[in-house]
C-alpha atoms as a PDB file:
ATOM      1  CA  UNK A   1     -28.527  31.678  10.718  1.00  0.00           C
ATOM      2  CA  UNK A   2     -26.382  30.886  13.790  1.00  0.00           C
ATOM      3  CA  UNK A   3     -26.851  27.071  13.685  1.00  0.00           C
ATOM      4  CA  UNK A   4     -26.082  27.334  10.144  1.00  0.00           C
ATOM      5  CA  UNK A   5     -22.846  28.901  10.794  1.00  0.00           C
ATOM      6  CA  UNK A   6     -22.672  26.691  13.757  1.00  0.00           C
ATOM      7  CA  UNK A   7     -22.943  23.385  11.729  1.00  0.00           C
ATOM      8  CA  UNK A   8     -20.402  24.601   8.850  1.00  0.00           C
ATOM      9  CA  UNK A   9     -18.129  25.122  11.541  1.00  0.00           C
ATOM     10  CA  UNK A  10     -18.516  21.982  13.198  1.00  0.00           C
ATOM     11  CA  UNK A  11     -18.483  19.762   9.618  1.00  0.00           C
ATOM     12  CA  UNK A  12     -15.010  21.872   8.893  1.00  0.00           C
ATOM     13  CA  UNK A  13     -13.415  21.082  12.296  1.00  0.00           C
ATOM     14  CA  UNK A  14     -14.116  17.203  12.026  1.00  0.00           C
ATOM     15  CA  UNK A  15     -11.555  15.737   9.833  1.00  0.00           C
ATOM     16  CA  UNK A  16     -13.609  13.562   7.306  1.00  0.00           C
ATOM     17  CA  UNK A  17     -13.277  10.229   6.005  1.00  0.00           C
ATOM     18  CA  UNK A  18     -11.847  11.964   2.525  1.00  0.00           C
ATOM     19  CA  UNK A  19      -8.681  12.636   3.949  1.00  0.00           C
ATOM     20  CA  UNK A  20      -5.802  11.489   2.293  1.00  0.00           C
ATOM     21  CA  UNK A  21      -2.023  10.914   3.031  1.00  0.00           C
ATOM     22  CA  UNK A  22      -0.029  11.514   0.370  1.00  0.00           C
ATOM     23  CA  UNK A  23       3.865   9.743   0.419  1.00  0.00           C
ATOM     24  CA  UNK A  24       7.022   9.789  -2.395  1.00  0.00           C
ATOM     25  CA  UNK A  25       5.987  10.412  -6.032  1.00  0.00           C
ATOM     26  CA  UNK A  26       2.097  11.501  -7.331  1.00  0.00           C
ATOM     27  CA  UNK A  27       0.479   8.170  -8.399  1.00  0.00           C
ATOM     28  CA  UNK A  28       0.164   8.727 -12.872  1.00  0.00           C
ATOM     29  CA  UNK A  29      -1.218   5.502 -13.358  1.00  0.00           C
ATOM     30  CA  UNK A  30      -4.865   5.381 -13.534  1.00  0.00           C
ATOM     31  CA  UNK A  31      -5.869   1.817 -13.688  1.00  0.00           C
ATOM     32  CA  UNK A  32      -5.289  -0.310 -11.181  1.00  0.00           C
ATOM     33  CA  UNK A  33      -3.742  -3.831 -11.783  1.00  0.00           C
ATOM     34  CA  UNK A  34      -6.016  -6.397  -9.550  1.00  0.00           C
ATOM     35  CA  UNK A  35      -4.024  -7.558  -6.418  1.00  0.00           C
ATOM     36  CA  UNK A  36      -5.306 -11.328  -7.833  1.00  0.00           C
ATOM     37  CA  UNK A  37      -3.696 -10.519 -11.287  1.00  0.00           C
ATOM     38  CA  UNK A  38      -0.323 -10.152  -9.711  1.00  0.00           C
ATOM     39  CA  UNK A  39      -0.714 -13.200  -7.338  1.00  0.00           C
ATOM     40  CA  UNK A  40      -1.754 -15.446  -9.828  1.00  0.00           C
ATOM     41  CA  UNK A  41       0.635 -14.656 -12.496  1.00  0.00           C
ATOM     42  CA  UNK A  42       4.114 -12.430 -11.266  1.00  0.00           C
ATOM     43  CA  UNK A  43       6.479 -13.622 -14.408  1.00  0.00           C
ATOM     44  CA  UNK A  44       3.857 -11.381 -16.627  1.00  0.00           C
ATOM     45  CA  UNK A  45       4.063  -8.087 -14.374  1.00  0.00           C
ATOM     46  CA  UNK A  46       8.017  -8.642 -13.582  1.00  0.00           C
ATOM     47  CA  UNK A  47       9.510  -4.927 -14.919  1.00  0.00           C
ATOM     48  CA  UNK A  48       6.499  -2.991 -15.471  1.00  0.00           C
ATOM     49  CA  UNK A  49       5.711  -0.136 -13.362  1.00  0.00           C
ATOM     50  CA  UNK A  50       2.082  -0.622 -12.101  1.00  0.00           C
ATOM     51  CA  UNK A  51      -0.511   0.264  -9.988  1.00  0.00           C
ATOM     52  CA  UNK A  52      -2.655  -1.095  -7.061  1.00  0.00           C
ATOM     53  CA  UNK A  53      -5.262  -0.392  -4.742  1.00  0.00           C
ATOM     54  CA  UNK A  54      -6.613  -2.065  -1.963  1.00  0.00           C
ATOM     55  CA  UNK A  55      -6.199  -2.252   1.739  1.00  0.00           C
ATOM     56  CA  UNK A  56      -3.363  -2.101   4.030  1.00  0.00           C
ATOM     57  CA  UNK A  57      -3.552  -5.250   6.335  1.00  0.00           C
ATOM     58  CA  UNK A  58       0.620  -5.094   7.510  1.00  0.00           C
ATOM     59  CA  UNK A  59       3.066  -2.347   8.130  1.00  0.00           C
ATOM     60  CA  UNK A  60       6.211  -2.579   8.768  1.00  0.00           C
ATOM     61  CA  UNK A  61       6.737  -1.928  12.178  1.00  0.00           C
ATOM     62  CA  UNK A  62      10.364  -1.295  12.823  1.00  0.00           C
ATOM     63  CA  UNK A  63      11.106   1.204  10.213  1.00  0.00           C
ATOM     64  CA  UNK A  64       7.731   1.716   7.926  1.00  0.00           C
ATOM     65  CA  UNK A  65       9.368   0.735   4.627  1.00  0.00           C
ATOM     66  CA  UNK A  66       6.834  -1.834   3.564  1.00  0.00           C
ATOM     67  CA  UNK A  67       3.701  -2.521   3.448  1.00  0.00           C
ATOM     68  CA  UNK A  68       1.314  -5.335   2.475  1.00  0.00           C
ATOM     69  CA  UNK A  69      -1.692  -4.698   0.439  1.00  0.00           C
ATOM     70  CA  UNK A  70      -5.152  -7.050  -0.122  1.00  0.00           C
ATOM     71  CA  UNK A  71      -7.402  -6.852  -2.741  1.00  0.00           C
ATOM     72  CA  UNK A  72     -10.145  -4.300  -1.077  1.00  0.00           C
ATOM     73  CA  UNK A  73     -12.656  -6.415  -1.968  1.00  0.00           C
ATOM     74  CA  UNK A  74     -10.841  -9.817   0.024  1.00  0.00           C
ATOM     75  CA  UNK A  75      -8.848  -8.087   2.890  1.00  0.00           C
ATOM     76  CA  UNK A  76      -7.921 -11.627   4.487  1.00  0.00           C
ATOM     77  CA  UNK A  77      -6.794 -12.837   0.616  1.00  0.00           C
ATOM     78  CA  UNK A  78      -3.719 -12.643  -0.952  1.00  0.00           C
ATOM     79  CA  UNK A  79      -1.638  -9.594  -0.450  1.00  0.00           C
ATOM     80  CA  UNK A  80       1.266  -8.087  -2.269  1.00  0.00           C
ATOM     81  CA  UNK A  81       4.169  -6.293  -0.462  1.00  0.00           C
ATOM     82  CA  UNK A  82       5.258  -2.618  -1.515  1.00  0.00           C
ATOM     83  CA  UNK A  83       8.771  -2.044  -0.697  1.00  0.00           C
ATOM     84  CA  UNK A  84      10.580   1.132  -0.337  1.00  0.00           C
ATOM     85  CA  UNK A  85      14.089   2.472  -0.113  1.00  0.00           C
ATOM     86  CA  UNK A  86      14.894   3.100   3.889  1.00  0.00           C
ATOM     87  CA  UNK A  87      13.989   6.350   5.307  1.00  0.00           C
ATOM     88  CA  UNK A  88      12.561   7.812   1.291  1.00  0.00           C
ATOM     89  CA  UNK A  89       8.821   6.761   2.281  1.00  0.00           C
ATOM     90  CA  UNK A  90       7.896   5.836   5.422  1.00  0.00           C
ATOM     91  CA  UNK A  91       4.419   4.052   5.982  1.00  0.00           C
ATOM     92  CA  UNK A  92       2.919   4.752   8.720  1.00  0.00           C
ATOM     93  CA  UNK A  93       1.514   1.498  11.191  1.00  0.00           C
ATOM     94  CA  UNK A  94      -1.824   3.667  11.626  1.00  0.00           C
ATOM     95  CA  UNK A  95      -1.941   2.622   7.401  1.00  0.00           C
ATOM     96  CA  UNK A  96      -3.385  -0.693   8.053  1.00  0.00           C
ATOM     97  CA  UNK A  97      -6.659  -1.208   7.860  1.00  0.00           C
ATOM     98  CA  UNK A  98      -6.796   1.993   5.283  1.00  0.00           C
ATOM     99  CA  UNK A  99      -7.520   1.781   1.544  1.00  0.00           C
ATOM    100  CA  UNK A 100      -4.072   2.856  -0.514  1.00  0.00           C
ATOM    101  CA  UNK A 101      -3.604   3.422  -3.432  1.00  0.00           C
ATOM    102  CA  UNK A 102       0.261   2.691  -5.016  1.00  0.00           C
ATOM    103  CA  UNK A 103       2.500   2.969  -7.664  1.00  0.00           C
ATOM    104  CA  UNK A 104       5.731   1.159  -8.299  1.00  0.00           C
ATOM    105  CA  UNK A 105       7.825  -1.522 -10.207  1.00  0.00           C
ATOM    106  CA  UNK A 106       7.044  -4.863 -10.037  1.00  0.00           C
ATOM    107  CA  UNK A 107       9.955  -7.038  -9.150  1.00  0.00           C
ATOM    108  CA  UNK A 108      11.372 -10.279  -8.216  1.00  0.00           C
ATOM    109  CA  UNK A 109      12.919 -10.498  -4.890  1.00  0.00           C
ATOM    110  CA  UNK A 110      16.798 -10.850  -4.725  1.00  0.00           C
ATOM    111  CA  UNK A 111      18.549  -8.886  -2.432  1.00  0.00           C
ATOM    112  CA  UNK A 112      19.379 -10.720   0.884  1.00  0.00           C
ATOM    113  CA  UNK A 113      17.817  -7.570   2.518  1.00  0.00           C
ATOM    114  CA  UNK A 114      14.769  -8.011   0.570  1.00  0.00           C
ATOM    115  CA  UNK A 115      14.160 -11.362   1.066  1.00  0.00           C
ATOM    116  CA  UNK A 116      14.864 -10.839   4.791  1.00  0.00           C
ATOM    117  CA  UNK A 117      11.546  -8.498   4.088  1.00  0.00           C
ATOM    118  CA  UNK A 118      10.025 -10.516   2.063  1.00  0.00           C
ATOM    119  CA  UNK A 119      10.387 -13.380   4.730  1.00  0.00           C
ATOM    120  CA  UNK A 120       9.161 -11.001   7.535  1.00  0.00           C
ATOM    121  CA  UNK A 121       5.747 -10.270   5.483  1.00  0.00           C
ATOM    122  CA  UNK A 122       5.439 -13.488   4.377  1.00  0.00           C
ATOM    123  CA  UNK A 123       4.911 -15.050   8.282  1.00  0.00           C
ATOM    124  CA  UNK A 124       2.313 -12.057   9.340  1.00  0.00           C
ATOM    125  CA  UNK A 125       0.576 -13.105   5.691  1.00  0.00           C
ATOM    126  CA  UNK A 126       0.807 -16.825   4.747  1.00  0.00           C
ATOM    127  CA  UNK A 127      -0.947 -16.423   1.689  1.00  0.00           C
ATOM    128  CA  UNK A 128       1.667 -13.414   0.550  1.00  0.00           C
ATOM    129  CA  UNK A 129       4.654 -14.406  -2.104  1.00  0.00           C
ATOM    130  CA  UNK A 130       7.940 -13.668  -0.360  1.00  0.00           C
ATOM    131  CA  UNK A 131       9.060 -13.868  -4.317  1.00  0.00           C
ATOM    132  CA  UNK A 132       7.724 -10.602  -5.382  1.00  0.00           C
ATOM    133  CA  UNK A 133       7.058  -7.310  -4.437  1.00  0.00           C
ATOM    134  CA  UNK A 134       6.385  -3.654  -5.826  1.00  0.00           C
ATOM    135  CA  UNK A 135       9.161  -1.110  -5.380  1.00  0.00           C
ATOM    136  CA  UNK A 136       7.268   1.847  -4.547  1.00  0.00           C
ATOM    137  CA  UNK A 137       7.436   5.241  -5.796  1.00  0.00           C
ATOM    138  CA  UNK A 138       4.637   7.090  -4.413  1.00  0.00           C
ATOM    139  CA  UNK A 139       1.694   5.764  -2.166  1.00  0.00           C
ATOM    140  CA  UNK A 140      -1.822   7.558  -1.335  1.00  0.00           C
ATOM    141  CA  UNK A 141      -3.757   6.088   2.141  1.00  0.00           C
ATOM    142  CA  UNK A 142      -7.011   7.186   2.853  1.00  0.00           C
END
């Protein structure tokens, strides 16, 4: 009885893999567009609000508000950049290599700040459009 006790203890005190980090907005999108959907054709998602998941392989570094995002399944592929509003989310650098989960608008870049952004995830990820990006809402890492 002891190392039964003992055991629950120890599984409750070791923070499993299921935790979760939860930022902005709850996600309310349950289908995920694919990551190679939105890389292959941006002028059909431009406007919608959308979801993705995938992994984080770049965080911003100076302030947290973006974050690139690969196809899960192709982590060196093609990512897409979530964006966010200075200081309203902040992602956290410990994000990247973490699945996420987002929600968000899909937009053209055209802001000098943005493309600024854009440009800056655009030389860590060759293969990332500094055209378009997702404005995000609400973000879950894992």
């Amino acid at each position: 009885m002891t190392s039964l006790f003992a055991a629950v203890l120890l599984a409750l005190a070791v923070p499993g893999s299921a935790q979760e980090t939860k930022l902005g907005t709850d996600l309310t999108i349950k289908d995920a567009t694919p990551i190679a959907a939105l890389v292959q054709r941006p002028k059909e998602f431009v406007g919608k609000t959308i979801r993705i998941d995938g992994i984080a392989t770049a965080v911003c570094e100076e302030m947290g508000c973006w974050m690139a995002v690969a196809a899960e399944d192709d982590p060196k592929g093609p990512s897409v950049r979530l964006k966010v509003e200075d200081g309203v989310i902040v992602f956290p650098v410990s994000a990247k290599g973490k699945k996420v989960s987002a929600q968000g608008t899909f937009e053209a870049v055209a802001s000098p700040d943005a493309k600024e952004a854009a440009g800056e995830h655009a030389k860590q990820d060759p293969k990332a459009s500094a055209a378009y990006q997702i404005k995000a809402t609400g973000a879950v890492i894992r």
